[in-house]
C-alpha atoms as a PDB file:
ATOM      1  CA  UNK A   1      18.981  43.719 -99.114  1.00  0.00           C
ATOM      2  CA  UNK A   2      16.263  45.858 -98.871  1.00  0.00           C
ATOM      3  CA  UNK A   3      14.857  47.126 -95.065  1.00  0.00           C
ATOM      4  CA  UNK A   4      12.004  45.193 -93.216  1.00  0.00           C
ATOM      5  CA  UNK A   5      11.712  47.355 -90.654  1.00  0.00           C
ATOM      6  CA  UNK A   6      11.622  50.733 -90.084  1.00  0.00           C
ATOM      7  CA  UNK A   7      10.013  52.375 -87.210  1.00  0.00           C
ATOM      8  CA  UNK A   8      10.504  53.855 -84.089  1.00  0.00           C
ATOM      9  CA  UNK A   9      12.973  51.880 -82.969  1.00  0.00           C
ATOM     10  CA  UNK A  10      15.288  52.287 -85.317  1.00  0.00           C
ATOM     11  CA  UNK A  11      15.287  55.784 -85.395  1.00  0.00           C
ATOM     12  CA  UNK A  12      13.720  56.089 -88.844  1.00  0.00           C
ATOM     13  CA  UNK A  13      16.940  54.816 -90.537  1.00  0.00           C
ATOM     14  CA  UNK A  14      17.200  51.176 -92.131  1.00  0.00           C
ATOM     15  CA  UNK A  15      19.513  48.947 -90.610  1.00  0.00           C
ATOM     16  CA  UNK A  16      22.944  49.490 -91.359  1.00  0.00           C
ATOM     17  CA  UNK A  17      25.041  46.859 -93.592  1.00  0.00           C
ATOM     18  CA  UNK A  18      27.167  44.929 -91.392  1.00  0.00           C
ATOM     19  CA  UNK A  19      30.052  44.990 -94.274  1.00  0.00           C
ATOM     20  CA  UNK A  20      30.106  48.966 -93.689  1.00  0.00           C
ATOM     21  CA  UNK A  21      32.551  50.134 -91.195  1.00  0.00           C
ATOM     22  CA  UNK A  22      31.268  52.119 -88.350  1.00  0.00           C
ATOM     23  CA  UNK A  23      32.328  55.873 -88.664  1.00  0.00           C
ATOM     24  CA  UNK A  24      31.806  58.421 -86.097  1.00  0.00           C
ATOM     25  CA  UNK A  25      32.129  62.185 -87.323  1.00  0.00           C
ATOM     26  CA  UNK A  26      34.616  64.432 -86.436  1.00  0.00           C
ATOM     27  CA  UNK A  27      34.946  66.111 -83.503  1.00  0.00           C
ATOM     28  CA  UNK A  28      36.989  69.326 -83.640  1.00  0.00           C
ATOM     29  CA  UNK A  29      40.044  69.293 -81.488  1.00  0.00           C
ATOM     30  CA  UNK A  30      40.732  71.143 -78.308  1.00  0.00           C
ATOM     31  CA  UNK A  31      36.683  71.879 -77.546  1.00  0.00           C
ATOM     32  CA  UNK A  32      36.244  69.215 -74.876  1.00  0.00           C
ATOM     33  CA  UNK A  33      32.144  70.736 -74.692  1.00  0.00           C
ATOM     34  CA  UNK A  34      30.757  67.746 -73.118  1.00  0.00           C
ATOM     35  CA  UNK A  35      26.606  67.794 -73.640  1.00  0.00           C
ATOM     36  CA  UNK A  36      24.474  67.085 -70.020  1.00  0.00           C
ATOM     37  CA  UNK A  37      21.691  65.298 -71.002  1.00  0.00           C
ATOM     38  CA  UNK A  38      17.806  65.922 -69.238  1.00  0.00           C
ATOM     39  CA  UNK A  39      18.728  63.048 -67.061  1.00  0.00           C
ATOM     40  CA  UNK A  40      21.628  64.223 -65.064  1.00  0.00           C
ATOM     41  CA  UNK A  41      20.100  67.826 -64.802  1.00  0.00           C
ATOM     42  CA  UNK A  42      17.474  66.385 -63.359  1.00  0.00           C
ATOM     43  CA  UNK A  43      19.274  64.344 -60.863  1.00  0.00           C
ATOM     44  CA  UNK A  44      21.536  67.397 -59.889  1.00  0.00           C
ATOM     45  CA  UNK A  45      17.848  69.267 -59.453  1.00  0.00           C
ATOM     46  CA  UNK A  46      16.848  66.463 -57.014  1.00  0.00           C
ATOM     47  CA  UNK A  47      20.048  66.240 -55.126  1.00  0.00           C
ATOM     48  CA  UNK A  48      20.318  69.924 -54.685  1.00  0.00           C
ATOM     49  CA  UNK A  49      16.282  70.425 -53.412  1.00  0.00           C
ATOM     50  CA  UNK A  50      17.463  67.680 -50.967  1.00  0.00           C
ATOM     51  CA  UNK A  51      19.982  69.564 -49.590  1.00  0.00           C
ATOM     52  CA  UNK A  52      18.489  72.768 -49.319  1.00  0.00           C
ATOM     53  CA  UNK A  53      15.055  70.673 -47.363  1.00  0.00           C
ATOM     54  CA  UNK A  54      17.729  69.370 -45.188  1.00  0.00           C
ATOM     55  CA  UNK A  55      19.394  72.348 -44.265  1.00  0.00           C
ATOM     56  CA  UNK A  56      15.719  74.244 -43.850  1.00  0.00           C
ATOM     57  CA  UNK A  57      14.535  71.894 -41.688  1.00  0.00           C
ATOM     58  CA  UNK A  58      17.856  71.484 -39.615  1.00  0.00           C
ATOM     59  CA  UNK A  59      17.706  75.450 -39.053  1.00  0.00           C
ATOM     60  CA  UNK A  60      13.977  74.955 -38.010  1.00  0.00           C
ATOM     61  CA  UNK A  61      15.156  72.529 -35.594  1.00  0.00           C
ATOM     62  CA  UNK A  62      18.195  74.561 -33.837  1.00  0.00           C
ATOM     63  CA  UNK A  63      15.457  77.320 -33.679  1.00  0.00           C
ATOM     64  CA  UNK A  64      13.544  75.280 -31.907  1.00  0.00           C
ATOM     65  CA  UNK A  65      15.932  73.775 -29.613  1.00  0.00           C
ATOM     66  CA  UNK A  66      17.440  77.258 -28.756  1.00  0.00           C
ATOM     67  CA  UNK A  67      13.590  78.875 -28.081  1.00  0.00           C
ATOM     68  CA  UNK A  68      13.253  75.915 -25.544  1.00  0.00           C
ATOM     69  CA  UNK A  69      16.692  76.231 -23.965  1.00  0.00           C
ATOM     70  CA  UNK A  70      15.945  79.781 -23.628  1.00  0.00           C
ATOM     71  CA  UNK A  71      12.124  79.718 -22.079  1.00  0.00           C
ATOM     72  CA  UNK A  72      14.011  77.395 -19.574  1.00  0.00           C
ATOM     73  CA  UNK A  73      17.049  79.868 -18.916  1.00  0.00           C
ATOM     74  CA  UNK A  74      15.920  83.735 -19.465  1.00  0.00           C
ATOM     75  CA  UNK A  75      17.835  86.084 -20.075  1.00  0.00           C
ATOM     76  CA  UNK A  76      18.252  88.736 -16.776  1.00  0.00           C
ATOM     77  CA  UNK A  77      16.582  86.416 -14.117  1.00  0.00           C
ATOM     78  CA  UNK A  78      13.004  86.888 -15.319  1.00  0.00           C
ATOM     79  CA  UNK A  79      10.841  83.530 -15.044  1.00  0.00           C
ATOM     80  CA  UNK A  80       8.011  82.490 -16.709  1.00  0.00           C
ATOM     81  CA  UNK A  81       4.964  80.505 -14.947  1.00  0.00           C
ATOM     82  CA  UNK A  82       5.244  76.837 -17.501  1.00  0.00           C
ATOM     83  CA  UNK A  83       9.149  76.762 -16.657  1.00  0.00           C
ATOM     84  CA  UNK A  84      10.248  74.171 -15.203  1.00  0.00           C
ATOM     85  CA  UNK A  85      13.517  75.692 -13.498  1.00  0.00           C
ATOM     86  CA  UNK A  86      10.710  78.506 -12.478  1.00  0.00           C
ATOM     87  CA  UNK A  87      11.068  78.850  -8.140  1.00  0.00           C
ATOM     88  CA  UNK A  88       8.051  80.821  -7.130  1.00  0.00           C
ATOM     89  CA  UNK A  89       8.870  82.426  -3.258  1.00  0.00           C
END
């Protein structure tokens, strides 16, 4: 039986003669080095740039909350004119 087809989709090899058994190669005991393919790095990347925009823009937004709790309530009794807890005598 001679190939048909050989191209990209089968890798460049011809198709393997179902009377063959199927035999993976060794692998050498006690090295468990599992490979990470482009995929998963990529999703880790994703995941972590996520996290880290989350936490930036979480910070931003305590900031902001505290810088508006604090125009409100100063520190040592001094008042601003645009407060709203401002008394003017």
């Amino acid at each position: 039986m001679s190939p048909r087809y050989v191209g990209r989709h089968s890798g460049g090899r011809p198709p393997r003669d179902a009377n063959t058994p199927k035999v993976s190669p060794p692998h050498p005991p006690g090295l468990a080095a599992r490979t990470v393919d482009r995929r998963t790095v990529k999703k880790i990347a994703l995941w972590v740039a996520l996290a880290v925009g989350l936490a930036l823009s979480l910070a931003v937004l305590i900031g902001l909350v505290q810088g508006f709790h604090a125009m409100d309530h100063p520190p040592g009794g001094w008042c601003q004119d645009n407060s709203a807890t401002c008394v003017h005598r």
